[in-house]
PDB file of N, CA and C in Angstrom:
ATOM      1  N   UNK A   1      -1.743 -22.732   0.679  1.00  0.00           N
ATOM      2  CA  UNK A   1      -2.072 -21.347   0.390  1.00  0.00           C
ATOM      3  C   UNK A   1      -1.249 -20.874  -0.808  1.00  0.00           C
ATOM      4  N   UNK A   2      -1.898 -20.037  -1.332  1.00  0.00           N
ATOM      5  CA  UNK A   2      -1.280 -19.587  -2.803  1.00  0.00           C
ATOM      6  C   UNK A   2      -0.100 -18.320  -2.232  1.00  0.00           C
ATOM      7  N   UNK A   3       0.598 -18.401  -3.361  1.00  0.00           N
ATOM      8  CA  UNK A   3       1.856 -17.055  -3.315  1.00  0.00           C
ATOM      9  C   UNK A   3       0.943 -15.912  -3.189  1.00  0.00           C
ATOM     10  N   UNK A   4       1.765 -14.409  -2.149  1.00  0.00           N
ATOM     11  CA  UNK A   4       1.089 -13.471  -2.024  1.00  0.00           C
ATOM     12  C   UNK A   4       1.374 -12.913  -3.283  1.00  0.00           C
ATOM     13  N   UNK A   5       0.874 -11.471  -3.580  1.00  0.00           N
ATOM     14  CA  UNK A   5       1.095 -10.173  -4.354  1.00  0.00           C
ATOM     15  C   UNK A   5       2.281  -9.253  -4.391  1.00  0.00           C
ATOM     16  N   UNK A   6       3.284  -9.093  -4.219  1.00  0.00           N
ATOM     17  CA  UNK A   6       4.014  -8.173  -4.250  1.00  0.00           C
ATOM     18  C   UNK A   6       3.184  -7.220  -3.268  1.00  0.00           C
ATOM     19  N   UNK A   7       3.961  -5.929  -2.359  1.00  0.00           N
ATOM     20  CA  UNK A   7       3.261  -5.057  -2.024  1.00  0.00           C
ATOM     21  C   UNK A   7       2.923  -3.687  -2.814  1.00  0.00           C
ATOM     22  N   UNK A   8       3.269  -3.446  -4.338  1.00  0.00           N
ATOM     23  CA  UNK A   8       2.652  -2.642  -4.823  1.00  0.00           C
ATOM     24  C   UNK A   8       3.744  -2.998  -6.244  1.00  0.00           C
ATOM     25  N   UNK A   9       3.486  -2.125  -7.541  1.00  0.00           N
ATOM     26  CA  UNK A   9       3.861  -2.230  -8.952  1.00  0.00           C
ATOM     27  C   UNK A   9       5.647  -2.342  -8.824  1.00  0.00           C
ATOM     28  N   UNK A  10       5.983  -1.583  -8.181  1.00  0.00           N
ATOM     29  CA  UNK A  10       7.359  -1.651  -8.355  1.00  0.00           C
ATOM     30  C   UNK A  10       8.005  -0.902  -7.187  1.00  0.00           C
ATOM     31  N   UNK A  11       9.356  -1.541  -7.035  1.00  0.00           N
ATOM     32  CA  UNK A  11      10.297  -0.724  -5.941  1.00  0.00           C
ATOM     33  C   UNK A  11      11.279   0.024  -6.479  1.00  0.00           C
ATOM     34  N   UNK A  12      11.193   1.428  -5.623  1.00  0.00           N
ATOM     35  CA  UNK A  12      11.650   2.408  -6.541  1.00  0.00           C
ATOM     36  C   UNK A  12      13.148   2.648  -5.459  1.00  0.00           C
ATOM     37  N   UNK A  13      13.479   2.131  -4.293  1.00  0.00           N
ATOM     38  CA  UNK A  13      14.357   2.279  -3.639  1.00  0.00           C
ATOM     39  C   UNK A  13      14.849   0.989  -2.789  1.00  0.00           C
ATOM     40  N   UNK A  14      15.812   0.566  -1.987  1.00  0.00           N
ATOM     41  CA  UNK A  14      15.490  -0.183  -0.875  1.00  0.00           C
ATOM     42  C   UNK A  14      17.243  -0.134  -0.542  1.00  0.00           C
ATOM     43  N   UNK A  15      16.864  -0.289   1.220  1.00  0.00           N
ATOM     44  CA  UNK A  15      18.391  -0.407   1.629  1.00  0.00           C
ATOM     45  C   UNK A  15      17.591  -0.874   2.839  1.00  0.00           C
ATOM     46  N   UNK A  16      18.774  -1.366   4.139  1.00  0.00           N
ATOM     47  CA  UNK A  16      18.511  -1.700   4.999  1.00  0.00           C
ATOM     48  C   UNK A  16      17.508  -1.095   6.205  1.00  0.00           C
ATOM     49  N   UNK A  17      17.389  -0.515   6.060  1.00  0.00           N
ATOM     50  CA  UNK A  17      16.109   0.524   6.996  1.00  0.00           C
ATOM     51  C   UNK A  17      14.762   0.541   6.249  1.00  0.00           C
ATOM     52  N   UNK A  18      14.971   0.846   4.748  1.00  0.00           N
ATOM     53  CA  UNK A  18      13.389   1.286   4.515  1.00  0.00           C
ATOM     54  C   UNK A  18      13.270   0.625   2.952  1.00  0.00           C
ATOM     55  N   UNK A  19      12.208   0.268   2.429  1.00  0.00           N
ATOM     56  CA  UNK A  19      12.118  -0.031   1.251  1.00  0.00           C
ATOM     57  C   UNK A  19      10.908   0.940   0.379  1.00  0.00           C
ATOM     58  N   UNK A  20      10.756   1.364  -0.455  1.00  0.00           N
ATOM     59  CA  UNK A  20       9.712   2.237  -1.243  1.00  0.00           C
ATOM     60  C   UNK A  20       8.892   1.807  -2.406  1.00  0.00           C
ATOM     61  N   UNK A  21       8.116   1.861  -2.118  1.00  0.00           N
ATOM     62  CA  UNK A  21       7.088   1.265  -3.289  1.00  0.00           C
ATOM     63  C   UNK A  21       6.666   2.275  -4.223  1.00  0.00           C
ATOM     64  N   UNK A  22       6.323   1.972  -5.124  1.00  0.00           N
ATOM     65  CA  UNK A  22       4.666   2.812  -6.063  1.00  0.00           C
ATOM     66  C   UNK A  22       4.008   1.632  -5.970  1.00  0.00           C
ATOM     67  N   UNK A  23       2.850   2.345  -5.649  1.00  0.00           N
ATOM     68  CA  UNK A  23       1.401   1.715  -6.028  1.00  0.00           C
ATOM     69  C   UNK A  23       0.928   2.641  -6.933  1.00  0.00           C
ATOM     70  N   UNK A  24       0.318   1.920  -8.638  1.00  0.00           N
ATOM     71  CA  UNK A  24      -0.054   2.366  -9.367  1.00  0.00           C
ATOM     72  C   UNK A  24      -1.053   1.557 -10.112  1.00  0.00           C
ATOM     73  N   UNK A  25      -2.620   1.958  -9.439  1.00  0.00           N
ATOM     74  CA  UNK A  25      -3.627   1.414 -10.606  1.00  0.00           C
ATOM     75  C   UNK A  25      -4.990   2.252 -11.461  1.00  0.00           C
ATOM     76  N   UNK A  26      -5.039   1.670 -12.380  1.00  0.00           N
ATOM     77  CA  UNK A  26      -5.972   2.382 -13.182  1.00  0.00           C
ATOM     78  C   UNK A  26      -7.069   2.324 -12.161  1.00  0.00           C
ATOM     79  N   UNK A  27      -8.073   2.596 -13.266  1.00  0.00           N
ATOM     80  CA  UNK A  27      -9.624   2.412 -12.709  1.00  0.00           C
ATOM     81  C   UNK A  27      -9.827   0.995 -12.720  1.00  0.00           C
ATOM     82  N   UNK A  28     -10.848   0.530 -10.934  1.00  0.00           N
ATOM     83  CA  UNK A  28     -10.994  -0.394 -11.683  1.00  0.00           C
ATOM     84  C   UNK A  28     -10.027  -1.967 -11.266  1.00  0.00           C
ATOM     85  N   UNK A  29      -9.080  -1.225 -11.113  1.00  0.00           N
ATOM     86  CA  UNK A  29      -7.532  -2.625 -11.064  1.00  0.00           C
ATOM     87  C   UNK A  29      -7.545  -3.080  -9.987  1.00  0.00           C
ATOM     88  N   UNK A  30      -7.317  -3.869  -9.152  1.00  0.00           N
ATOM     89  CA  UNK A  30      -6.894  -4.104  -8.066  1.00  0.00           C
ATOM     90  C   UNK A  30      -5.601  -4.922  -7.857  1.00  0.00           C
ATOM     91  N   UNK A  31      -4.561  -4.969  -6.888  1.00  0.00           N
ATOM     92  CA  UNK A  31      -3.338  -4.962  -6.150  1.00  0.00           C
ATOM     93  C   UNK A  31      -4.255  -5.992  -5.566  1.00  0.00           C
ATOM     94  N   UNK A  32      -4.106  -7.784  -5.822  1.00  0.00           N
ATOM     95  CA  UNK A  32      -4.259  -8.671  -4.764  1.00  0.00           C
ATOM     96  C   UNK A  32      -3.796  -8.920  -3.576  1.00  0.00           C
ATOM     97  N   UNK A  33      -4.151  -9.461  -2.964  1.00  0.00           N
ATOM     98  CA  UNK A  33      -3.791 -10.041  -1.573  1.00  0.00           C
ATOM     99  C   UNK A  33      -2.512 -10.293  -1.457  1.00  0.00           C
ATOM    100  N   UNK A  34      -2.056  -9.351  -0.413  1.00  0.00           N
ATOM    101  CA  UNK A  34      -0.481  -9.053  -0.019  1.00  0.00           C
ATOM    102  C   UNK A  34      -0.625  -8.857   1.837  1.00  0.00           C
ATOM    103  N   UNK A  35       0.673  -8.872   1.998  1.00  0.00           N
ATOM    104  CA  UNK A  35       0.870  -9.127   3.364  1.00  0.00           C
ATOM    105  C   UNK A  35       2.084  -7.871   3.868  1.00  0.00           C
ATOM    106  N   UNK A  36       1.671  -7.022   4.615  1.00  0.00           N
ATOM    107  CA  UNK A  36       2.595  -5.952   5.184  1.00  0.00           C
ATOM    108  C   UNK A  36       3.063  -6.691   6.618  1.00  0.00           C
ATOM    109  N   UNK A  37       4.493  -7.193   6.525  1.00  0.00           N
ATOM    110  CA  UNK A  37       4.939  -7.189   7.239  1.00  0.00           C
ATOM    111  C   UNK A  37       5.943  -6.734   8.390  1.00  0.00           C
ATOM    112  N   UNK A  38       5.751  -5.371   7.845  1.00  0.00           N
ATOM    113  CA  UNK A  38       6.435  -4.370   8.480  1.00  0.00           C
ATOM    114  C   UNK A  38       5.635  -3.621   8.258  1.00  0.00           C
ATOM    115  N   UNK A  39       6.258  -2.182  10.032  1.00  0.00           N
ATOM    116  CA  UNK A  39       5.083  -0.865   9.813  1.00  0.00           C
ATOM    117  C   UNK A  39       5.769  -0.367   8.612  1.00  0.00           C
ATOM    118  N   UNK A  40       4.416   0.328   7.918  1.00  0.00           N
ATOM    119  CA  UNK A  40       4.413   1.664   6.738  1.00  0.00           C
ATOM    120  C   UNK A  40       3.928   2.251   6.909  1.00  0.00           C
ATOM    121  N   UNK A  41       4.292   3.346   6.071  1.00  0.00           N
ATOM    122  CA  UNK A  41       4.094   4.859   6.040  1.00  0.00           C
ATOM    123  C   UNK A  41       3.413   5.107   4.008  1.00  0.00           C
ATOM    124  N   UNK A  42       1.907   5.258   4.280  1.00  0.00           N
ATOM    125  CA  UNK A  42       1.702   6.189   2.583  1.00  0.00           C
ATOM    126  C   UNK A  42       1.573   7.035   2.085  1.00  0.00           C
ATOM    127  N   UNK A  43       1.916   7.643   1.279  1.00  0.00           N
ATOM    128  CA  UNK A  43       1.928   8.934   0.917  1.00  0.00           C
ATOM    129  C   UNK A  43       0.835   8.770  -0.423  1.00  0.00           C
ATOM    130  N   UNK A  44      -0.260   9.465  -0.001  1.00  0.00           N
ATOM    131  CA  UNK A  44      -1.794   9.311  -1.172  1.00  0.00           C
ATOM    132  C   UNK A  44      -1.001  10.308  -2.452  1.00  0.00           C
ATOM    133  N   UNK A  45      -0.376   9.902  -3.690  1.00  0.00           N
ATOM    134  CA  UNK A  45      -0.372  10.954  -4.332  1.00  0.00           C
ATOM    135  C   UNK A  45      -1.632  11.582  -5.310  1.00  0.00           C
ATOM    136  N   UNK A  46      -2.435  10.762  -5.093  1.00  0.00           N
ATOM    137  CA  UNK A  46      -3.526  10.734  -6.194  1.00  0.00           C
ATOM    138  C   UNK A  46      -4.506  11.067  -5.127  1.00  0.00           C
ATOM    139  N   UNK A  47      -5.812  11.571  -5.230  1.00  0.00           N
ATOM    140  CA  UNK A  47      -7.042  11.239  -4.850  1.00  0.00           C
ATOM    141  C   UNK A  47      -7.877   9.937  -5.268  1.00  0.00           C
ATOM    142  N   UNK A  48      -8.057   9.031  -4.444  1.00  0.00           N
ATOM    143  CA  UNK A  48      -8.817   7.846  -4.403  1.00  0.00           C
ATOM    144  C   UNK A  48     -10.234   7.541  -4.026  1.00  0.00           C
ATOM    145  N   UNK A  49     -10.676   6.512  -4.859  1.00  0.00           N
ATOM    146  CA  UNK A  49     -12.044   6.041  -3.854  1.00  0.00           C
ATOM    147  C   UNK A  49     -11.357   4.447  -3.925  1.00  0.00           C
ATOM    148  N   UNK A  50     -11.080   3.687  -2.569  1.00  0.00           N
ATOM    149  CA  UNK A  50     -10.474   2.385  -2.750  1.00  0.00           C
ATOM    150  C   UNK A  50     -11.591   1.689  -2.131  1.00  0.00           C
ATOM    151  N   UNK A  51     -11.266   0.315  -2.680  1.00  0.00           N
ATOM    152  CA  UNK A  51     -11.707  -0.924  -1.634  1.00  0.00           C
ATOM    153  C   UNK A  51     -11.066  -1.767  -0.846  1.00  0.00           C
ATOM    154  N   UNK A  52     -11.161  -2.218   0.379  1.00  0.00           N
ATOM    155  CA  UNK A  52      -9.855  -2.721   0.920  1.00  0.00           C
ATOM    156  C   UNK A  52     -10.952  -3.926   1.786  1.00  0.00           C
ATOM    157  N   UNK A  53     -10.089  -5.150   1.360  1.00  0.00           N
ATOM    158  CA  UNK A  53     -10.806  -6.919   1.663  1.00  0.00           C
ATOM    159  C   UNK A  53      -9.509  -7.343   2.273  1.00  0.00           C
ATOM    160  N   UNK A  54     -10.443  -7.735   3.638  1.00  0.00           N
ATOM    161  CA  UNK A  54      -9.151  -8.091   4.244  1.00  0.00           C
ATOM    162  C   UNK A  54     -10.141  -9.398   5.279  1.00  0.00           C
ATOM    163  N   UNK A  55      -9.518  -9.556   6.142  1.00  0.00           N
ATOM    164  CA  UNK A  55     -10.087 -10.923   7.065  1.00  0.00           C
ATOM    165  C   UNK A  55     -11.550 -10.355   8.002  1.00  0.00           C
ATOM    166  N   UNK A  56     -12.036  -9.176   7.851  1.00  0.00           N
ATOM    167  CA  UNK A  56     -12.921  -8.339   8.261  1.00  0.00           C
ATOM    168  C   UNK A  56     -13.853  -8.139   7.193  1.00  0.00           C
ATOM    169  N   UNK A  57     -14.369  -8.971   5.961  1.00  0.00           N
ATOM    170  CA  UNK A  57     -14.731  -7.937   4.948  1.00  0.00           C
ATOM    171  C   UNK A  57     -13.666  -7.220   4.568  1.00  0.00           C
ATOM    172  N   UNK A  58     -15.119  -6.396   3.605  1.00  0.00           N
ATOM    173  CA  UNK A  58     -14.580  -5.638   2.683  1.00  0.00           C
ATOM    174  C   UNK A  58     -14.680  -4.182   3.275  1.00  0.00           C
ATOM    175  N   UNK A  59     -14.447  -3.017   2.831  1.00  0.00           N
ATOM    176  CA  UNK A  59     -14.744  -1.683   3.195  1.00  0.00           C
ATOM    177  C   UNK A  59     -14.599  -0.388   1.480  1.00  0.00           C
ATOM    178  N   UNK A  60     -15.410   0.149   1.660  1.00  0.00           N
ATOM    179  CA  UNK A  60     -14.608   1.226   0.792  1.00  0.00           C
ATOM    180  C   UNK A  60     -14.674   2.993   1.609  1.00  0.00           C
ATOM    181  N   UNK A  61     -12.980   3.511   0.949  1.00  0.00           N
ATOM    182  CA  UNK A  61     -12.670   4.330   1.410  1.00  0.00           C
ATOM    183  C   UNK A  61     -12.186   5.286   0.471  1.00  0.00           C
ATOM    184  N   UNK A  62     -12.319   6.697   1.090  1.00  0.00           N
ATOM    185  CA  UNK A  62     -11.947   8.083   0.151  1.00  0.00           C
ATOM    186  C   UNK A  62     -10.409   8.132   0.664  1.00  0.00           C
ATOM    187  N   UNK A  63      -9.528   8.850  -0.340  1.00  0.00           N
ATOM    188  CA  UNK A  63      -8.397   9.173   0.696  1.00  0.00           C
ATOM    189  C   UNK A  63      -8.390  10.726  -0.485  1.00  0.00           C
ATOM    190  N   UNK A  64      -7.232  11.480   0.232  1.00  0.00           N
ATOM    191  CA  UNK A  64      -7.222  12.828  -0.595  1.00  0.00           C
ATOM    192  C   UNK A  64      -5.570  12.542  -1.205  1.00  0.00           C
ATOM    193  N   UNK A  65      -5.365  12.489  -2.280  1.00  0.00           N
ATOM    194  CA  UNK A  65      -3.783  12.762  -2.310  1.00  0.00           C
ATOM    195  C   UNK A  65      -3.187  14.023  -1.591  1.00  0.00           C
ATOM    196  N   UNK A  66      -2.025  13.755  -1.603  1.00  0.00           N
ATOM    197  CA  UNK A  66      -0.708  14.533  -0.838  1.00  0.00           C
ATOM    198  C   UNK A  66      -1.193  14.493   0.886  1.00  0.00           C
ATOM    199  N   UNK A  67      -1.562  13.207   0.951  1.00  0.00           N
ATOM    200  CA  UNK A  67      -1.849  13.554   2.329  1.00  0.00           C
ATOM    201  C   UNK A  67      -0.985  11.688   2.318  1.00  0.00           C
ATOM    202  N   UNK A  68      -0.860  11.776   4.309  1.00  0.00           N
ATOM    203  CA  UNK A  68      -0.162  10.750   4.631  1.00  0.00           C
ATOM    204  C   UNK A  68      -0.897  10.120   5.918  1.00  0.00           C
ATOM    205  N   UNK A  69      -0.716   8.440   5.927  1.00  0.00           N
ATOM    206  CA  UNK A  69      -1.186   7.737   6.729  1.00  0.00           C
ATOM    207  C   UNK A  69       0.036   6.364   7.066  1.00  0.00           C
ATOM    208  N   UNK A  70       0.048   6.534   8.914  1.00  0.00           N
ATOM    209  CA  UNK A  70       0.820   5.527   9.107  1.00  0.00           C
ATOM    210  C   UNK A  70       0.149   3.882   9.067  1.00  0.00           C
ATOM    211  N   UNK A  71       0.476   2.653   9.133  1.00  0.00           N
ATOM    212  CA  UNK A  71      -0.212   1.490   9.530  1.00  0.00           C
ATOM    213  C   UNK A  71       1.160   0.502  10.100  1.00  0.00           C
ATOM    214  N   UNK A  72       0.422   0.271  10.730  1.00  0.00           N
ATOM    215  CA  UNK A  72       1.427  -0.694  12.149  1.00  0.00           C
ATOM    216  C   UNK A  72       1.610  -2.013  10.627  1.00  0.00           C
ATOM    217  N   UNK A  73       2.265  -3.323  11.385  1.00  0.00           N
ATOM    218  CA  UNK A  73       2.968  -4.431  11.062  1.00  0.00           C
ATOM    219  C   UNK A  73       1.150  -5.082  10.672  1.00  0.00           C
ATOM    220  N   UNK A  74       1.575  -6.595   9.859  1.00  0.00           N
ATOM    221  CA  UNK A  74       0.748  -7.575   9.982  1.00  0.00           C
ATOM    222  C   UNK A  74      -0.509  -7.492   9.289  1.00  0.00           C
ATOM    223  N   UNK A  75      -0.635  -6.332   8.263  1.00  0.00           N
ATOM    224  CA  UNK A  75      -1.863  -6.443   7.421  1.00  0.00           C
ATOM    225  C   UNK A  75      -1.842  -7.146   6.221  1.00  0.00           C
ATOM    226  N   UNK A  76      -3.126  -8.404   6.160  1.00  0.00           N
ATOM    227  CA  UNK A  76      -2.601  -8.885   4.548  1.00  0.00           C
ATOM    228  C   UNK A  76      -4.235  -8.390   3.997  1.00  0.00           C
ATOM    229  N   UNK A  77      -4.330  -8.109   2.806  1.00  0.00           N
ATOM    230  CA  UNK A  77      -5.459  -7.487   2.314  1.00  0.00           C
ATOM    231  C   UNK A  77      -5.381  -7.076   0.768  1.00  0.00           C
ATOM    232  N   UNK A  78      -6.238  -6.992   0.032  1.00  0.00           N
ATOM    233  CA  UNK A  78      -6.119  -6.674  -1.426  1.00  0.00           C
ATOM    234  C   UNK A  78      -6.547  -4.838  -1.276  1.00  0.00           C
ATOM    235  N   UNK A  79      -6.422  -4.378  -2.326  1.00  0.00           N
ATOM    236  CA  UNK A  79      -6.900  -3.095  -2.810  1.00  0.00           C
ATOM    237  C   UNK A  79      -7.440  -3.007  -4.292  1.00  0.00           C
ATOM    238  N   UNK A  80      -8.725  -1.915  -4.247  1.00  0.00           N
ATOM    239  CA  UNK A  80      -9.013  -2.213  -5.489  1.00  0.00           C
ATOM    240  C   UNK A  80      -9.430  -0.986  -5.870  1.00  0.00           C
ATOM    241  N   UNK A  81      -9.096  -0.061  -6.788  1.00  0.00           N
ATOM    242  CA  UNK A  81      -9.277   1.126  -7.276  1.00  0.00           C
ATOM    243  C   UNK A  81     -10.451   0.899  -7.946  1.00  0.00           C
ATOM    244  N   UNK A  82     -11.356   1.434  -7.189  1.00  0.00           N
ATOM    245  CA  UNK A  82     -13.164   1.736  -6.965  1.00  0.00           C
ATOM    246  C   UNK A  82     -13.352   2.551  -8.305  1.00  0.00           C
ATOM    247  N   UNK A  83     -12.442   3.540  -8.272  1.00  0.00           N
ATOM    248  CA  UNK A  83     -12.769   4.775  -8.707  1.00  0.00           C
ATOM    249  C   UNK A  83     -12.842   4.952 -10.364  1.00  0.00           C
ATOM    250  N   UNK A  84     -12.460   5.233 -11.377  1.00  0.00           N
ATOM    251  CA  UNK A  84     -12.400   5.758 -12.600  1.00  0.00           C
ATOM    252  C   UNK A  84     -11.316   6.694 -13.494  1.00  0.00           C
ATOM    253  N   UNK A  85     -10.503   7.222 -12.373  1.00  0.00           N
ATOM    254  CA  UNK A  85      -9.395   7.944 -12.420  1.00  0.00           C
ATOM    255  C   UNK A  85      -8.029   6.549 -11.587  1.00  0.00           C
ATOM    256  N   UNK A  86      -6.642   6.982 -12.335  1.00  0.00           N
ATOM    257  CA  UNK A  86      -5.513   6.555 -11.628  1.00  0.00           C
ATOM    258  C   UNK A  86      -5.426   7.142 -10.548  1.00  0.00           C
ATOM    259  N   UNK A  87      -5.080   5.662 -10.068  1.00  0.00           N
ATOM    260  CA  UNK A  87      -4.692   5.867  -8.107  1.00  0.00           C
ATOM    261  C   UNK A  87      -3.705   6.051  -7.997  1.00  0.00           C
ATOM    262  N   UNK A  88      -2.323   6.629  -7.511  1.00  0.00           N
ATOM    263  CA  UNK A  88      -1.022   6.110  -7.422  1.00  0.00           C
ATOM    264  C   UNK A  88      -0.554   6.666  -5.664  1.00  0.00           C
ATOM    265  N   UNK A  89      -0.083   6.002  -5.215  1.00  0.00           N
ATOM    266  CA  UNK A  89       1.092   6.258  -3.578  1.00  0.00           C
ATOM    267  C   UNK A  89       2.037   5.556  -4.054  1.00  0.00           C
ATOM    268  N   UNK A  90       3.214   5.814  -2.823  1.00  0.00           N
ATOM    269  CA  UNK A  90       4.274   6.269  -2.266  1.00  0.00           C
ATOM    270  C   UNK A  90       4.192   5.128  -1.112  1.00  0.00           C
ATOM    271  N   UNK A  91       4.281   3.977  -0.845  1.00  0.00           N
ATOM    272  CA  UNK A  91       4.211   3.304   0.176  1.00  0.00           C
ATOM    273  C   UNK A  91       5.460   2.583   0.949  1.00  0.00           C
ATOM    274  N   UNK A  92       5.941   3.414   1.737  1.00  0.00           N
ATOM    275  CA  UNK A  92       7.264   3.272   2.410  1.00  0.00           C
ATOM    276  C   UNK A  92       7.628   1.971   3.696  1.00  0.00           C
ATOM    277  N   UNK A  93       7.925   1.251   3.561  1.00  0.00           N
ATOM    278  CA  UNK A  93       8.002   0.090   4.432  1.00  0.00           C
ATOM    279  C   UNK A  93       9.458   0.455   5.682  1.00  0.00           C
ATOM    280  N   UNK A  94       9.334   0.747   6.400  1.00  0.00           N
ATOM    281  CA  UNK A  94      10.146   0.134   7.861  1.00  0.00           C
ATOM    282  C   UNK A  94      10.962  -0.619   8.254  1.00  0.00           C
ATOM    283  N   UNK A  95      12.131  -0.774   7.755  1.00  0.00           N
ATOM    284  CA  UNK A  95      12.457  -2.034   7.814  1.00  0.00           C
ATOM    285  C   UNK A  95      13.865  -2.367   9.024  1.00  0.00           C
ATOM    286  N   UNK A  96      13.920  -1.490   9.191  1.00  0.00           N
ATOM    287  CA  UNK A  96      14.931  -1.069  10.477  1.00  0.00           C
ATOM    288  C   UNK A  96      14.095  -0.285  11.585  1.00  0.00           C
ATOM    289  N   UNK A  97      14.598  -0.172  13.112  1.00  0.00           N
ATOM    290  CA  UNK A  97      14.246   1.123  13.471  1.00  0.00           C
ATOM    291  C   UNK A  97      15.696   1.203  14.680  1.00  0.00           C
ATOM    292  N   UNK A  98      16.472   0.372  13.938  1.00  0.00           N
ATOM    293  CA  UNK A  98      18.070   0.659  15.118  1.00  0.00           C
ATOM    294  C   UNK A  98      18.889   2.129  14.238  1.00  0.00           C
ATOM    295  N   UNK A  99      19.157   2.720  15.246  1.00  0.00           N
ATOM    296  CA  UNK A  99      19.761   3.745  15.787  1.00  0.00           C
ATOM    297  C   UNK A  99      21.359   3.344  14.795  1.00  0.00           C
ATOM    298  N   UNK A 100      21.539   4.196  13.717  1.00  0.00           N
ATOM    299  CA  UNK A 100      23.116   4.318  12.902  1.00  0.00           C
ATOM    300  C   UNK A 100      22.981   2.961  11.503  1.00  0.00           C
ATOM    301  N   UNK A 101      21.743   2.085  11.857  1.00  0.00           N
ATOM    302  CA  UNK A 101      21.543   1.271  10.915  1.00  0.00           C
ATOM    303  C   UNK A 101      21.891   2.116   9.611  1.00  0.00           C
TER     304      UNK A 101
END
């Protein structure tokens, strides 16, 4: 099997509890096949129309920016900015959940 994707353009934070992403694509771009192995948390800053291919097919979906969605552990899947306008989130990874960590 080939190397995954990174989970989004760049990490804008990380310490032992949580790590922070941007996801940032044009129109059009897609973020290959990556693997969330921890729960996250996204924060839509943009309004989107995405596509999301995962072991189910494919799907496409609206999201609204400034809005937020949790997703449990264990998703690997590409994304692909459907749309014509820049996509960008906030995609916060989990990486602790002990108490004073």
């Amino acid at each position: 099997m080939s190397e995954l994707h990174p989970i989004g353009n760049a990490i804008l934070f990380e310490n032992e509890q949580v790590r922070v992403w941007q996801v940032d694509l044009d129109g059009g771009e897609e973020l290959p096949l990556h693997q969330h192995e921890v729960p996250y948390l996204v924060m839509h800053q943009t309004d989107g129309h995405l596509g999301v291919a995962d072991a189910d097919g494919s799907r496409e979906r609206d999201v609204e920016g400034e809005s937020f969605e949790w997703h449990p552990v264990g998703e690997l899947h590409a994304l692909t900015n459907l749309g014509q306008a820049r996509y960008r989130n906030l995609l916060i990874e989990i990486r602790s959940t002990r108490a004073g960590s």
